[in-house]
PDB file of N, CA and C in Angstrom:
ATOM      1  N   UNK A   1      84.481  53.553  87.277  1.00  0.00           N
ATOM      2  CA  UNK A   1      85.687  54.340  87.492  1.00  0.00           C
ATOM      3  C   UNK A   1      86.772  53.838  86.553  1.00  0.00           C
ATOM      4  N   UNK A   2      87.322  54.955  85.320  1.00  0.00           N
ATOM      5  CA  UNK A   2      88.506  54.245  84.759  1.00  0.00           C
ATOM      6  C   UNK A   2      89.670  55.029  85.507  1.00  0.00           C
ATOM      7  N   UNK A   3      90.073  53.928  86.245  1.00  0.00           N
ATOM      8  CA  UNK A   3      91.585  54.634  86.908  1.00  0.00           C
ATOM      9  C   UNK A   3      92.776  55.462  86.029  1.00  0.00           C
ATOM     10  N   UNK A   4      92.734  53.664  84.849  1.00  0.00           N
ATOM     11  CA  UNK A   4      93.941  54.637  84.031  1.00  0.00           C
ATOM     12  C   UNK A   4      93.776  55.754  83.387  1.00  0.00           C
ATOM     13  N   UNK A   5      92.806  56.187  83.224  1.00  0.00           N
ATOM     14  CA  UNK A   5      92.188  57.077  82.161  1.00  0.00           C
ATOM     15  C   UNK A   5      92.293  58.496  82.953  1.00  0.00           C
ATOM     16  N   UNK A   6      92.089  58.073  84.227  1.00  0.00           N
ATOM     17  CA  UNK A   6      92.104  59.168  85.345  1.00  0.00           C
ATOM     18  C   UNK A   6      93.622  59.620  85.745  1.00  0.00           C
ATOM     19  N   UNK A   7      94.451  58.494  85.880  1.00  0.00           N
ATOM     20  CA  UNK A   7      95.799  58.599  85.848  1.00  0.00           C
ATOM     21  C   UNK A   7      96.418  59.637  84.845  1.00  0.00           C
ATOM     22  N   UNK A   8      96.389  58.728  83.396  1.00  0.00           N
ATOM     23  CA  UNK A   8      96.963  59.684  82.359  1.00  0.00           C
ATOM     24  C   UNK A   8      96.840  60.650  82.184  1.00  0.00           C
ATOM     25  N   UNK A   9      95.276  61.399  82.692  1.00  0.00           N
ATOM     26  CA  UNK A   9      95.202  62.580  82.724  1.00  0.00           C
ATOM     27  C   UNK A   9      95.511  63.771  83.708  1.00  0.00           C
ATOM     28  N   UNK A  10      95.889  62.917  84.989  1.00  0.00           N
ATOM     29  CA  UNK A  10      96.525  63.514  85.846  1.00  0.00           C
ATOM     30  C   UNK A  10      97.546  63.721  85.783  1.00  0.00           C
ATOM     31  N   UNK A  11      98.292  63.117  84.761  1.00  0.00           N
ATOM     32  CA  UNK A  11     100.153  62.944  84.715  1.00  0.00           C
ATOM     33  C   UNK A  11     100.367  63.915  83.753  1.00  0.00           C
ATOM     34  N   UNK A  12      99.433  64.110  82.967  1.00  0.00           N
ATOM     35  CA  UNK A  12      99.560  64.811  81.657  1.00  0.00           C
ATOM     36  C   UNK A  12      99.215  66.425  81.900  1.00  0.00           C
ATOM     37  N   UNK A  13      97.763  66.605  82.860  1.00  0.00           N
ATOM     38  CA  UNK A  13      97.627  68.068  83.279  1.00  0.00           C
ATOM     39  C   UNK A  13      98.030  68.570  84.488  1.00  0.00           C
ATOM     40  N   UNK A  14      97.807  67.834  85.538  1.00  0.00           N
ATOM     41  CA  UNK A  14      98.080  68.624  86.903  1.00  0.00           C
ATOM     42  C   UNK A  14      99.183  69.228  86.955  1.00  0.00           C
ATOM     43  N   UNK A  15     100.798  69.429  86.693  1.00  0.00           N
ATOM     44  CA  UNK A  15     101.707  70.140  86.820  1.00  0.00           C
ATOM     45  C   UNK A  15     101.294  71.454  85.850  1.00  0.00           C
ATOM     46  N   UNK A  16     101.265  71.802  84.190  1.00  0.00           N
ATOM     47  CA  UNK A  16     100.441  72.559  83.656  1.00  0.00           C
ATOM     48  C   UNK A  16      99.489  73.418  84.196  1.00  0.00           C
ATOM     49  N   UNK A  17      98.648  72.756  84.597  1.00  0.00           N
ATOM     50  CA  UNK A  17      96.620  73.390  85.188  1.00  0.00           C
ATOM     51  C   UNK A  17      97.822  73.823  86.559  1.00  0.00           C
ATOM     52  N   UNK A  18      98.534  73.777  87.308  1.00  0.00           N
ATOM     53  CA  UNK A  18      98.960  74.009  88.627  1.00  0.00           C
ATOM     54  C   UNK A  18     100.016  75.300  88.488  1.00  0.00           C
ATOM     55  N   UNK A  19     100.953  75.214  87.186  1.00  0.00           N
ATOM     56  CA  UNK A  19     101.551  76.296  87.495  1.00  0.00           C
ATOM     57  C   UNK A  19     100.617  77.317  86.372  1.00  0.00           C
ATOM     58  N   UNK A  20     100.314  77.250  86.212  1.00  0.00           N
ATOM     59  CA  UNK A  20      98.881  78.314  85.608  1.00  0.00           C
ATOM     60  C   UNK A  20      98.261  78.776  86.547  1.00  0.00           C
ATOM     61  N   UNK A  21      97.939  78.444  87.687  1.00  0.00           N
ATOM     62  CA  UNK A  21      96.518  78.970  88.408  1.00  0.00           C
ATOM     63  C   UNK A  21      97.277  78.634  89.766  1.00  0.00           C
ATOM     64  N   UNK A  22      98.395  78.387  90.298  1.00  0.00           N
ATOM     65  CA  UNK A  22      98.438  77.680  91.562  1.00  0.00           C
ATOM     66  C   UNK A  22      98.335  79.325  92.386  1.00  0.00           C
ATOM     67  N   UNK A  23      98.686  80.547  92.112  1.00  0.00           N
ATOM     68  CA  UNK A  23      98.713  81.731  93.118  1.00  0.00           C
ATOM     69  C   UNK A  23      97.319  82.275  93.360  1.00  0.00           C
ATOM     70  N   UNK A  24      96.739  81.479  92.317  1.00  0.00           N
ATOM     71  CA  UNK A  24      95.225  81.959  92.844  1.00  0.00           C
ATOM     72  C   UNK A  24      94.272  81.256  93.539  1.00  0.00           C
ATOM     73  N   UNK A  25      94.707  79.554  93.483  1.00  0.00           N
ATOM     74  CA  UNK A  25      93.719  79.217  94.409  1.00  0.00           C
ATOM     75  C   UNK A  25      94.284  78.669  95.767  1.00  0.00           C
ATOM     76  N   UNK A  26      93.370  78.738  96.441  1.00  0.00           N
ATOM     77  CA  UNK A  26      93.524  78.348  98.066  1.00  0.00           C
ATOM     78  C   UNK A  26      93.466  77.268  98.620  1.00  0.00           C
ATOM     79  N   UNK A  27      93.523  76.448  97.513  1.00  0.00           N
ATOM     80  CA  UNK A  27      93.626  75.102  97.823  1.00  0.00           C
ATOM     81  C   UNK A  27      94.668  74.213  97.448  1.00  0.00           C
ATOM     82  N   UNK A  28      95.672  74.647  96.725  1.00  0.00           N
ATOM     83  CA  UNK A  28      96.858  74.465  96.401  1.00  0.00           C
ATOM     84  C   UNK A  28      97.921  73.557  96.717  1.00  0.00           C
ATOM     85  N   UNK A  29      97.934  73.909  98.252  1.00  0.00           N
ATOM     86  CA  UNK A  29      98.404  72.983  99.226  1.00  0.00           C
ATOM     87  C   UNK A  29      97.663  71.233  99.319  1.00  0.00           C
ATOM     88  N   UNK A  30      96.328  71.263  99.273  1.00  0.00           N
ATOM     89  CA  UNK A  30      96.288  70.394  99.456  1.00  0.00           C
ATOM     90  C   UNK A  30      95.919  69.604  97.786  1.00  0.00           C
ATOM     91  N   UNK A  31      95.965  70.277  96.832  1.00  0.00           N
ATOM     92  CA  UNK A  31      95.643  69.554  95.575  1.00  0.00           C
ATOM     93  C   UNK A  31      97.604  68.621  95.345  1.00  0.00           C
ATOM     94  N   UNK A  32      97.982  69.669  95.889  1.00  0.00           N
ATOM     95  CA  UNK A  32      99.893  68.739  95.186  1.00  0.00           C
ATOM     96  C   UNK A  32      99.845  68.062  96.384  1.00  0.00           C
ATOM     97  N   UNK A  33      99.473  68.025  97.926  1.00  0.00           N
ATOM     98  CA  UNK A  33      99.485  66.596  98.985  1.00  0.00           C
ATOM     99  C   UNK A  33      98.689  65.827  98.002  1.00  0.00           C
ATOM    100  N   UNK A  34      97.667  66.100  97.537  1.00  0.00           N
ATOM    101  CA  UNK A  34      96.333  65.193  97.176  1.00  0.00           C
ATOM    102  C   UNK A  34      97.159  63.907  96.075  1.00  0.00           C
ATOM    103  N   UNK A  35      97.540  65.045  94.820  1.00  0.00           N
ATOM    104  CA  UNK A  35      98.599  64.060  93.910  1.00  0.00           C
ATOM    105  C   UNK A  35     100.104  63.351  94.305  1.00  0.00           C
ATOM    106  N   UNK A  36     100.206  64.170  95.575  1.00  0.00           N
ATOM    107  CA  UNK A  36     101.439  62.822  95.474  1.00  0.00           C
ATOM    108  C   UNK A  36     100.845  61.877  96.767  1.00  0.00           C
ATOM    109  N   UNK A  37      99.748  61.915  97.143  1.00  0.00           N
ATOM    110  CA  UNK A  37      99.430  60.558  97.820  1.00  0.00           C
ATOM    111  C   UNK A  37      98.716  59.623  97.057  1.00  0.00           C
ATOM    112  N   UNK A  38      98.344  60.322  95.560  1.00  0.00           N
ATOM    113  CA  UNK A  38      97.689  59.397  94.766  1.00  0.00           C
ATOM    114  C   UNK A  38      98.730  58.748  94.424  1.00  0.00           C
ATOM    115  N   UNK A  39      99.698  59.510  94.218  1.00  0.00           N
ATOM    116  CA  UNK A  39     100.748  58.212  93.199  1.00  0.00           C
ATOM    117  C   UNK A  39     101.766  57.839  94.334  1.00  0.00           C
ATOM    118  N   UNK A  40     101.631  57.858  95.385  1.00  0.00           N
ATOM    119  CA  UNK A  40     102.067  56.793  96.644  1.00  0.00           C
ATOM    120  C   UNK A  40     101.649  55.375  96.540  1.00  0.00           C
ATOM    121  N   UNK A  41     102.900  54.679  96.489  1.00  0.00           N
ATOM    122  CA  UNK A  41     102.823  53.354  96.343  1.00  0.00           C
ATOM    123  C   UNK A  41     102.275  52.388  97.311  1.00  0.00           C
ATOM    124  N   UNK A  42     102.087  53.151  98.595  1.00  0.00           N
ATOM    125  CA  UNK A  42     101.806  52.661 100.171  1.00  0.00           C
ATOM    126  C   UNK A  42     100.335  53.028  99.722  1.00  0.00           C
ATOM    127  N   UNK A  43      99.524  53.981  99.172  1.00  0.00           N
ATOM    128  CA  UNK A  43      98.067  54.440  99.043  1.00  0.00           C
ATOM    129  C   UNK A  43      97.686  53.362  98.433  1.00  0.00           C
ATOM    130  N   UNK A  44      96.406  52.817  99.068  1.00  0.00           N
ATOM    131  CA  UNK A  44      95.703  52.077  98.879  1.00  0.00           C
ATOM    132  C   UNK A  44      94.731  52.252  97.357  1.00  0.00           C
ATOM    133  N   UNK A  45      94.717  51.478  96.381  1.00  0.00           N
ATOM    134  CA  UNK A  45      94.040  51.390  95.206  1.00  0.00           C
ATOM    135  C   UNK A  45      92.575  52.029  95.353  1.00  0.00           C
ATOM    136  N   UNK A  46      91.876  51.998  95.997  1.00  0.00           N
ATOM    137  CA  UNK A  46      90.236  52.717  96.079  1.00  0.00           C
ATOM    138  C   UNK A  46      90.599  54.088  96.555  1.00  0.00           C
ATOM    139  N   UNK A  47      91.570  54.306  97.265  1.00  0.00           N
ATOM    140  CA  UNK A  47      91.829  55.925  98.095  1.00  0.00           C
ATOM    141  C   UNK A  47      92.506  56.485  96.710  1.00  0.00           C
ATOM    142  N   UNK A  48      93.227  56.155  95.881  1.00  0.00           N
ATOM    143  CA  UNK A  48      93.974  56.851  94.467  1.00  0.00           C
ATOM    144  C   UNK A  48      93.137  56.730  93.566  1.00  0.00           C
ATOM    145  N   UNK A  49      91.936  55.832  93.700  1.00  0.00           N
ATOM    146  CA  UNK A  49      90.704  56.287  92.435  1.00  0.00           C
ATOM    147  C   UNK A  49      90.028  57.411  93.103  1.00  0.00           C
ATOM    148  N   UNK A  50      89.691  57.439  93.841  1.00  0.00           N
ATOM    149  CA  UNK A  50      89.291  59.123  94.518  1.00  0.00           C
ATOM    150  C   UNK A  50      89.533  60.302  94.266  1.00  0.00           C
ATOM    151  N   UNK A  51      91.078  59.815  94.899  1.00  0.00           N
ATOM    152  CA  UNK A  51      91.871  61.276  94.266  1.00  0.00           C
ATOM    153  C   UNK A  51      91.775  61.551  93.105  1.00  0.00           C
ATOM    154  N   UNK A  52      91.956  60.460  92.121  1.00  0.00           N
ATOM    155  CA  UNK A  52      92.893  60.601  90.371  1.00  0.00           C
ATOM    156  C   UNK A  52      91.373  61.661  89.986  1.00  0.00           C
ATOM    157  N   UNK A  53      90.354  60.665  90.550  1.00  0.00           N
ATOM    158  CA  UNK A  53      88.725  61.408  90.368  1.00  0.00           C
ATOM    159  C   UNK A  53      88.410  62.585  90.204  1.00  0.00           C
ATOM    160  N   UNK A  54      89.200  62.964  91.431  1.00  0.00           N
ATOM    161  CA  UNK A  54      88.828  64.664  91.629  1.00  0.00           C
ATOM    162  C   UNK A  54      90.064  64.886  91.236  1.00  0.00           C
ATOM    163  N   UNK A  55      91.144  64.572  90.751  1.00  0.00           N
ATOM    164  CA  UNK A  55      92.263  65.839  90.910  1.00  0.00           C
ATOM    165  C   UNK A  55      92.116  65.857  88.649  1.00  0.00           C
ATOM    166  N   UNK A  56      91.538  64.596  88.484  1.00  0.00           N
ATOM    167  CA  UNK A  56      91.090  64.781  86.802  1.00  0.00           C
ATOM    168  C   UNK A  56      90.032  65.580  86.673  1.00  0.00           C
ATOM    169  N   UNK A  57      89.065  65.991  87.742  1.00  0.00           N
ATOM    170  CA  UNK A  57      88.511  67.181  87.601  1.00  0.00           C
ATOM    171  C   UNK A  57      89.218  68.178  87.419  1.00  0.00           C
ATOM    172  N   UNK A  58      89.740  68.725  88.214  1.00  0.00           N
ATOM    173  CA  UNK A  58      90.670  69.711  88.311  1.00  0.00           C
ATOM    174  C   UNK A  58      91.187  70.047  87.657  1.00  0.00           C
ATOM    175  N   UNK A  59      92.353  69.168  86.737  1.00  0.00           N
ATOM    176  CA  UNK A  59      92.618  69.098  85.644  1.00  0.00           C
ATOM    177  C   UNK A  59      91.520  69.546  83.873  1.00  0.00           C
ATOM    178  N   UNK A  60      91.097  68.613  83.999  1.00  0.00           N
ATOM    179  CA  UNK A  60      90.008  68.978  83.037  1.00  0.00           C
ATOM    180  C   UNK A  60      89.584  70.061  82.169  1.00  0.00           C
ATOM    181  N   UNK A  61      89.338  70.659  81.075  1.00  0.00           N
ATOM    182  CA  UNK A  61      88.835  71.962  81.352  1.00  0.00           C
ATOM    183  C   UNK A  61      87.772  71.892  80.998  1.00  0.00           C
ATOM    184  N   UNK A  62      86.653  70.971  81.090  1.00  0.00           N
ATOM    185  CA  UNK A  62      84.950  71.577  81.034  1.00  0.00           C
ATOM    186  C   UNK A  62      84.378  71.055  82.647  1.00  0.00           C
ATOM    187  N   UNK A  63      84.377  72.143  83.457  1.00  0.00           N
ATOM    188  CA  UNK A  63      83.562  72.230  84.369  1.00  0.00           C
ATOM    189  C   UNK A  63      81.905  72.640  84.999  1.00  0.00           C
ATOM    190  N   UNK A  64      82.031  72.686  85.793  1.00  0.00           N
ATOM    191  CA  UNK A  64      80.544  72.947  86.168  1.00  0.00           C
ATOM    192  C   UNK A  64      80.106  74.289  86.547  1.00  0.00           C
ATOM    193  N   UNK A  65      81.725  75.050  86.665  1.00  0.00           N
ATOM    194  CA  UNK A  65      81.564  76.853  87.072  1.00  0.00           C
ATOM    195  C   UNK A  65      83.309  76.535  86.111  1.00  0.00           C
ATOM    196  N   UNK A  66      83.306  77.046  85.188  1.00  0.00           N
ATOM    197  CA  UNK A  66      84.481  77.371  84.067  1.00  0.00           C
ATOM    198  C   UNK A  66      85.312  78.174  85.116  1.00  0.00           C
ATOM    199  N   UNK A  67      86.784  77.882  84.623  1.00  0.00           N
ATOM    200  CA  UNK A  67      87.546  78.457  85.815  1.00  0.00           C
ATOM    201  C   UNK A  67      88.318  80.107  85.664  1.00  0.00           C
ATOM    202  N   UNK A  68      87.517  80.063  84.373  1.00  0.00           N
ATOM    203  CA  UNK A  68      88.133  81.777  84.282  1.00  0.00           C
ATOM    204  C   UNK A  68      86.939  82.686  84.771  1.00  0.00           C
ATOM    205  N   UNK A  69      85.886  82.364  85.485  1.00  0.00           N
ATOM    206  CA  UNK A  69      84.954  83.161  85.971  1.00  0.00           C
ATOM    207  C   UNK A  69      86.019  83.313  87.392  1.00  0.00           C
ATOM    208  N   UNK A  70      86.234  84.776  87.950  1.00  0.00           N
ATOM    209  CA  UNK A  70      87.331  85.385  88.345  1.00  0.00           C
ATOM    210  C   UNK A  70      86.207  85.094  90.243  1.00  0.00           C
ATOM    211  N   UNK A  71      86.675  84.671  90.685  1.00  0.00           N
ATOM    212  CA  UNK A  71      86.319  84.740  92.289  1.00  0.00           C
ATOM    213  C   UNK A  71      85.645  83.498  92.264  1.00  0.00           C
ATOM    214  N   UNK A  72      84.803  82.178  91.055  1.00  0.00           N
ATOM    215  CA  UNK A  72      83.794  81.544  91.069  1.00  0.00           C
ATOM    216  C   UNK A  72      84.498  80.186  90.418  1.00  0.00           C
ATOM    217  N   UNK A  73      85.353  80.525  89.745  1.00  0.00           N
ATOM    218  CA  UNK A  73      86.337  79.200  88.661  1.00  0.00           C
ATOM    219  C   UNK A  73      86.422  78.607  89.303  1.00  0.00           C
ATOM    220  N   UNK A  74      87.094  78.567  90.323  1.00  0.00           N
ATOM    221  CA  UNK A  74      87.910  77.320  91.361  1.00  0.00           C
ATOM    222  C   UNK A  74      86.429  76.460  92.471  1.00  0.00           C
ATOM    223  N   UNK A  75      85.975  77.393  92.420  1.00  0.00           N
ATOM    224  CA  UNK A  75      84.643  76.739  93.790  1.00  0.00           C
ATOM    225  C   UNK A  75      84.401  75.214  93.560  1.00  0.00           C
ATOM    226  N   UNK A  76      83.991  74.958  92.489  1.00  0.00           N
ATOM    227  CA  UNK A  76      83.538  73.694  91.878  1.00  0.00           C
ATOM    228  C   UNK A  76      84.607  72.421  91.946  1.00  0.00           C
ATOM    229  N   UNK A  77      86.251  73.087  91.576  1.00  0.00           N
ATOM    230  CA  UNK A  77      87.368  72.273  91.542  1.00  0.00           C
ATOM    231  C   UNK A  77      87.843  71.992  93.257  1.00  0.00           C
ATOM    232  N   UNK A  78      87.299  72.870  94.212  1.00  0.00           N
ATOM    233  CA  UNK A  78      87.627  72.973  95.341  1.00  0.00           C
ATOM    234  C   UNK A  78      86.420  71.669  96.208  1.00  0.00           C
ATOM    235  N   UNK A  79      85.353  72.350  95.832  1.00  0.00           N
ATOM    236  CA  UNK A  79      84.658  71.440  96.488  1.00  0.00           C
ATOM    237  C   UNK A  79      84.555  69.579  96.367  1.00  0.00           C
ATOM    238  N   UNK A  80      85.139  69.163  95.247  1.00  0.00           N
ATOM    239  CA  UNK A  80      85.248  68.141  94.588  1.00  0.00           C
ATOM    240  C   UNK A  80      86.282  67.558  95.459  1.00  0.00           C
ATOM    241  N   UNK A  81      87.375  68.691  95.554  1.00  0.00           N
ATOM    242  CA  UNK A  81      89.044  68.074  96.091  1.00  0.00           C
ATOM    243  C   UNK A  81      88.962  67.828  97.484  1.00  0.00           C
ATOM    244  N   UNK A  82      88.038  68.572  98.365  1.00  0.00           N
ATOM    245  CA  UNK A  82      88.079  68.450  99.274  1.00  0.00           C
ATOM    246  C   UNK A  82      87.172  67.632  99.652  1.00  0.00           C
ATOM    247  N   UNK A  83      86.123  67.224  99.367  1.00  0.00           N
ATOM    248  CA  UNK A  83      85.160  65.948  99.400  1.00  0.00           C
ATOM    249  C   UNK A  83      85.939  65.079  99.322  1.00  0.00           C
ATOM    250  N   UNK A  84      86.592  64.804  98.366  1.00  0.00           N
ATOM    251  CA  UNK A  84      87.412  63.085  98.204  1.00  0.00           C
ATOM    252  C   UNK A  84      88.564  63.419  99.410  1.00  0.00           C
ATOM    253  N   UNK A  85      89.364  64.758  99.931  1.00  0.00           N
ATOM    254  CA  UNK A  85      90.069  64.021 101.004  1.00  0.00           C
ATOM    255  C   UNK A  85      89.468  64.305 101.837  1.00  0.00           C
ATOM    256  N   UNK A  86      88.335  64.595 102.074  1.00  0.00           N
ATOM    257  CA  UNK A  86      87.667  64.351 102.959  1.00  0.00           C
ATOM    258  C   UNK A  86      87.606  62.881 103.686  1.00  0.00           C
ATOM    259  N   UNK A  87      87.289  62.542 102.442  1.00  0.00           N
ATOM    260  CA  UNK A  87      87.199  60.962 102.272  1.00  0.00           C
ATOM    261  C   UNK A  87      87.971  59.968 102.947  1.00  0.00           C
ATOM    262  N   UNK A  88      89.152  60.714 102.227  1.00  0.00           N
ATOM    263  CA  UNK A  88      90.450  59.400 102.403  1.00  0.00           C
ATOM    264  C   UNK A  88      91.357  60.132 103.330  1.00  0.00           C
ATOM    265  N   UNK A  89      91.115  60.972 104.349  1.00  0.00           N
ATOM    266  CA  UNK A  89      92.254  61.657 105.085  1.00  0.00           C
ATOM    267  C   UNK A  89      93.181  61.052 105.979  1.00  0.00           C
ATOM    268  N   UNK A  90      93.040  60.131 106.019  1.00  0.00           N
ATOM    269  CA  UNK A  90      93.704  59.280 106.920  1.00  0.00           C
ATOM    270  C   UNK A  90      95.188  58.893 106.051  1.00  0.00           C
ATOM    271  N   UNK A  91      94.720  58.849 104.806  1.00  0.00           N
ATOM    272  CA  UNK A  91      95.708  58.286 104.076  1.00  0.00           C
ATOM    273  C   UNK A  91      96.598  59.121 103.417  1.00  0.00           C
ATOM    274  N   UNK A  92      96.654  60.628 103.660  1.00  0.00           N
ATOM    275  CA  UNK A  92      96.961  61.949 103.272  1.00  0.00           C
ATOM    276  C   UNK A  92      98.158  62.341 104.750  1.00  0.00           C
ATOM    277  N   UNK A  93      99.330  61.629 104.402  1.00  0.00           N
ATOM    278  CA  UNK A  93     100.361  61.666 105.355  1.00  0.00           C
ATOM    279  C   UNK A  93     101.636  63.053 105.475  1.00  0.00           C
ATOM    280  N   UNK A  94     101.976  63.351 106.813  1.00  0.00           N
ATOM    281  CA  UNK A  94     102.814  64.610 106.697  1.00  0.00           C
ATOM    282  C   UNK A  94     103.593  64.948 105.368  1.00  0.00           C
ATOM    283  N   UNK A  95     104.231  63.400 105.172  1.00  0.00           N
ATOM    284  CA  UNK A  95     105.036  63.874 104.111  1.00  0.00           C
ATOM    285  C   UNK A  95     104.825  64.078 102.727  1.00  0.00           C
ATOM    286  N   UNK A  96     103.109  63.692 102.429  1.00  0.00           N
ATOM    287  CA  UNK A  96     102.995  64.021 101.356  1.00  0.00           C
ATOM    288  C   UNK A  96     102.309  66.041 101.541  1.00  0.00           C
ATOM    289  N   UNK A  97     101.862  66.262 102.540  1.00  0.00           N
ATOM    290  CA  UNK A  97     102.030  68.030 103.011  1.00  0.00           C
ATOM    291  C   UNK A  97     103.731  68.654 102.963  1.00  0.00           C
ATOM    292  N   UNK A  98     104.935  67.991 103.349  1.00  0.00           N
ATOM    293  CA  UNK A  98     105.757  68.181 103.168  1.00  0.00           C
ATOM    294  C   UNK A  98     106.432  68.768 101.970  1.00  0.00           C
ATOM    295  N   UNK A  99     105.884  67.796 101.148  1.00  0.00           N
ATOM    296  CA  UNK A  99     106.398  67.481  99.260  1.00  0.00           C
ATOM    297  C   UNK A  99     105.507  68.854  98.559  1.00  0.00           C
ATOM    298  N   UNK A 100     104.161  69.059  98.876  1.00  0.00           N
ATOM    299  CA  UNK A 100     103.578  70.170  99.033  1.00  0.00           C
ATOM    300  C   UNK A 100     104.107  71.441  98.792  1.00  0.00           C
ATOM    301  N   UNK A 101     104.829  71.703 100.236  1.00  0.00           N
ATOM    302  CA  UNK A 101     104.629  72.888 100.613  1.00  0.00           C
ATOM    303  C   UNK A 101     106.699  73.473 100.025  1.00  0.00           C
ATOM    304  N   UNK A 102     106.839  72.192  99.886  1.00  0.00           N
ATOM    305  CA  UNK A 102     108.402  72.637  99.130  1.00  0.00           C
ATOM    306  C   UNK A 102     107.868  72.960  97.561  1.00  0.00           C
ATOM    307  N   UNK A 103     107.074  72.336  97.321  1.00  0.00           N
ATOM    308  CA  UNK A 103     107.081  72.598  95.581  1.00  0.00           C
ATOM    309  C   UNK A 103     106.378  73.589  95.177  1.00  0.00           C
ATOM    310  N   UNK A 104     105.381  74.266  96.449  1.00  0.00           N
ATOM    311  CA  UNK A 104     104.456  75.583  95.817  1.00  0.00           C
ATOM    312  C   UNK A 104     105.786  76.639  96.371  1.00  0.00           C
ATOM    313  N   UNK A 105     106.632  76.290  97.281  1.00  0.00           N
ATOM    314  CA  UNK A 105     107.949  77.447  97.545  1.00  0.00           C
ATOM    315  C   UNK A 105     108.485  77.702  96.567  1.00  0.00           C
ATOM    316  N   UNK A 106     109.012  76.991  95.789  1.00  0.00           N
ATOM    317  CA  UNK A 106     109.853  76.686  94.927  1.00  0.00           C
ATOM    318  C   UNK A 106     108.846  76.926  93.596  1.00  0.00           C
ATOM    319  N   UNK A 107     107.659  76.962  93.520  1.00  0.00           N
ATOM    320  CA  UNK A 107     106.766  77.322  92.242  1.00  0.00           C
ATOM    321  C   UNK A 107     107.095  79.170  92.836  1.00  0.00           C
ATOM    322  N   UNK A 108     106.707  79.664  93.638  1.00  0.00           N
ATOM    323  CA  UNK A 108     106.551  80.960  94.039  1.00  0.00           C
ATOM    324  C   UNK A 108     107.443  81.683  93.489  1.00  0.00           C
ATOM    325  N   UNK A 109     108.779  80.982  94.188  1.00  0.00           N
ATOM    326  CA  UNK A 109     110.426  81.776  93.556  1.00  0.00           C
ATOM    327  C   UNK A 109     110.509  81.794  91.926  1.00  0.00           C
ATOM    328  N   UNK A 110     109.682  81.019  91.172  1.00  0.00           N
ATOM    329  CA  UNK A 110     109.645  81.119  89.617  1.00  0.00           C
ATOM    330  C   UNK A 110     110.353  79.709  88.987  1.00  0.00           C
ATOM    331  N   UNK A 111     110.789  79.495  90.060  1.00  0.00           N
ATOM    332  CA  UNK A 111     111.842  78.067  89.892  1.00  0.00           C
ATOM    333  C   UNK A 111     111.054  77.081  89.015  1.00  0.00           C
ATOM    334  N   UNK A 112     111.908  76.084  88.553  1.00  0.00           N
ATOM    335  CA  UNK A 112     110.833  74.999  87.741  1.00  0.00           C
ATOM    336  C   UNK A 112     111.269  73.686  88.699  1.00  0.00           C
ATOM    337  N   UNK A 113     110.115  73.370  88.586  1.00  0.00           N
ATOM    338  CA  UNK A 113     110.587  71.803  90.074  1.00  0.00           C
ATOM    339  C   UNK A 113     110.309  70.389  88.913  1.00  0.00           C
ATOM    340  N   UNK A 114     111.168  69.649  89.359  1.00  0.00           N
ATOM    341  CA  UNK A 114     110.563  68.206  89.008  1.00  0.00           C
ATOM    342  C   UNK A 114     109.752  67.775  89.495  1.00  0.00           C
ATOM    343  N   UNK A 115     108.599  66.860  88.674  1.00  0.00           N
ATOM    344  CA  UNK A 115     107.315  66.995  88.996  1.00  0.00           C
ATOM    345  C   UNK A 115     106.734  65.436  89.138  1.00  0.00           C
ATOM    346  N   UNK A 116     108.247  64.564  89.506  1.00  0.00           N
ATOM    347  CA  UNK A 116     108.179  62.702  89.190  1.00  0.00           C
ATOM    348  C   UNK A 116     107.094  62.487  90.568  1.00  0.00           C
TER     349      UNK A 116
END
């Protein structure tokens, strides 16, 4: 597992890959909880290699079902995201659902959010 490698690439795509595609997939909600409990300072080091894991999938663009196949793109990025919090759900706290569900509001209205 290279963390940092997983990091940088999470810092670098997930806001990008998110406001590109966030009205279409259904998992949305929990991919922006997912990243800000990775970069929670209280999250435990093995629970944020998980995440960085799958959410640098996500990120990524060579997948295992390409994400412009229209109903089929996301399946692959979904099943990945939800396996790892599967994983670590314990450590996936209200307020990082909180931080969530303000920033896909605020993506919806067209708004541009800070993304620290």
């Amino acid at each position: 597992m290279d963390l940092t490698r997983d990091e940088q690439t999470v810092r670098a795509g997930f806001w990008p890959k998110l406001g590109k595609v966030f009205a279409s997939i259904p998992f949305a909600e929990d991919a922006v909880a997912a990243y800000y409990c990775a970069f929670d300072r209280a999250t435990p080091l093995k629970v944020k290699g998980v995440l960085l894991g799958a959410l640098a999938y996500f990120v990524l663009p060579l997948d295992a079902v390409p994400d412009f196949l229209l109903g089929l793109g996301f399946t692959d990025d979904m099943a990945v995201l939800l396996a790892a919090i599967s994983m670590i759900r314990t450590h996936l706290r209200p307020e990082h659902y909180d931080k969530a569900r303000e920033i896909l509001a605020r993506l919806k209205k067209g708004e541009k959010v800070a993304t620290s």
